[in-house]
Structure formats: structure tokens, C-alpha cells
Protein backbone atom coordinates (compact mmCIF):
# COMPACT_ATOMS: atom_id res chain seq x y z
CA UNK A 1 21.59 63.22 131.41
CA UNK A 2 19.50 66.40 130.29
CA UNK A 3 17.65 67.90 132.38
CA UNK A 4 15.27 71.43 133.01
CA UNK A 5 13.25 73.21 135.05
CA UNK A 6 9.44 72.87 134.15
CA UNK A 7 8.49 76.22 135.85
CA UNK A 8 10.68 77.87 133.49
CA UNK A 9 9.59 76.51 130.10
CA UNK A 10 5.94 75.70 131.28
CA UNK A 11 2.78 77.52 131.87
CA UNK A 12 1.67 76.81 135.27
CA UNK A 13 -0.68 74.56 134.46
CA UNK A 14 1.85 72.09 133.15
CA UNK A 15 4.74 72.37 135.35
CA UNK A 16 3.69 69.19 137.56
CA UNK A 17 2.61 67.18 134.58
CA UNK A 18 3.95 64.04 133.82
CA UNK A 19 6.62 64.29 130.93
CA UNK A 20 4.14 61.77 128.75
CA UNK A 21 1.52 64.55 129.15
CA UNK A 22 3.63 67.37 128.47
CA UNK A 23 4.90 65.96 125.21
CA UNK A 24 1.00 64.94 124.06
CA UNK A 25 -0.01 69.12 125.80
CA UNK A 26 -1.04 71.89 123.13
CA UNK A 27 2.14 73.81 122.25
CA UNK A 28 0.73 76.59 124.06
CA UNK A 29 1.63 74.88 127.42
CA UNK A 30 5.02 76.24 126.49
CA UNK A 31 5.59 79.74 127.95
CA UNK A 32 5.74 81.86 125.81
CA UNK A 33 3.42 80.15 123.01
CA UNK A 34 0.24 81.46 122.52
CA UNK A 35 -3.32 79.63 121.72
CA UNK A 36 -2.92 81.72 118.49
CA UNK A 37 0.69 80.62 118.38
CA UNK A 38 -0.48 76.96 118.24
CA UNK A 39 -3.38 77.99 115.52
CA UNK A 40 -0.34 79.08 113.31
CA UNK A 41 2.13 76.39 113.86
CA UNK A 42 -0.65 73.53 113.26
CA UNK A 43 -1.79 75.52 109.77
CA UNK A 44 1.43 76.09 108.43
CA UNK A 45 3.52 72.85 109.73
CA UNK A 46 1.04 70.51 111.11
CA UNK A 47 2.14 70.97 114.86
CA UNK A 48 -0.49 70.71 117.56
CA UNK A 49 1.32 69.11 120.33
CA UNK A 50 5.13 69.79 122.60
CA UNK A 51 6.23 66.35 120.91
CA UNK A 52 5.05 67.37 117.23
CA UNK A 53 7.28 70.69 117.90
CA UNK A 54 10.26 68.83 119.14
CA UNK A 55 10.09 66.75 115.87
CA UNK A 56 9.47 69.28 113.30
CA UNK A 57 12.57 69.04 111.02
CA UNK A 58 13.28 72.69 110.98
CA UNK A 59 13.37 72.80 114.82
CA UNK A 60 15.78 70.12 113.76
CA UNK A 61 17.77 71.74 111.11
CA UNK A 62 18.03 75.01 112.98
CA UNK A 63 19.38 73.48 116.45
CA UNK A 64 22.18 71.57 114.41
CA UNK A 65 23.10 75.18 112.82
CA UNK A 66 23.04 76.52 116.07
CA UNK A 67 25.27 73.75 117.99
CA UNK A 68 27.31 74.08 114.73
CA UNK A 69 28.28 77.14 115.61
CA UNK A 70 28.74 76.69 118.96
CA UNK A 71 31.35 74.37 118.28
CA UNK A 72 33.80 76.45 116.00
């Protein structure tokens, strides 16, 4: 089973969230992401929540490469 620490990945404000309310949070509840950050994602990809992130296709793509090459 996966797992991760929230207070690493999260701004404060999330870290005790429910995982349900993390995925539906504003990207910028990731650390890291910036309310400006967010602006940009949901203009040029549609993004405006954790979930839409996780299921944008070149998130997608790009994690394959990168377990890819973690395989050779």
C-alpha cells in the first residue's frame, strides 16, 4: 500500500484534511504550487483541483517515462 506524509507535500492548511478534500483542494494546497501556479495550470490544461492534476495525461505520460527509466 502507498503511502506519504501530508506535512511534506501539503500546505499547512491541508495536512489534516480528509484525503476526499485534498483531492477536490485548489492545486495550490500542494507545497510548492502557487495561487498563480493554479491560474496557469487551469488556463493552459484545465486543472483546478489535486485530483484534476493527478489525472492530467501528461502527469501521466511523464511518470511512466520516469518509472521507465527507473527500471532499465
Amino acid at each position: 500500500m502507498a503511502s506519504i506524509e501530508l506535512e511534506k507535500v501539503l500546505d499547512k492548511a491541508w495536512a489534516d484534511k480528509s484525503l476526499p478534500e485534498i483531492l477536490a483542494a485548489p492545486v495550490a494546497a500542494l507545497k510548492g504550487v502557487s495561487d498563480r501556479d493554479g491560474e496557469l495550470l487551469k488556463e493552459a490544461f484545465g486543472v483546478t483541483t489535486v485530483a484534476d492534476l493527478a489525472d492530467l495525461k501528461y502527469v501521466r505520460w511523464a511518470q511512466a517515462l520516469a518509472a521507465l527509466n527507473e527500471a532499465k
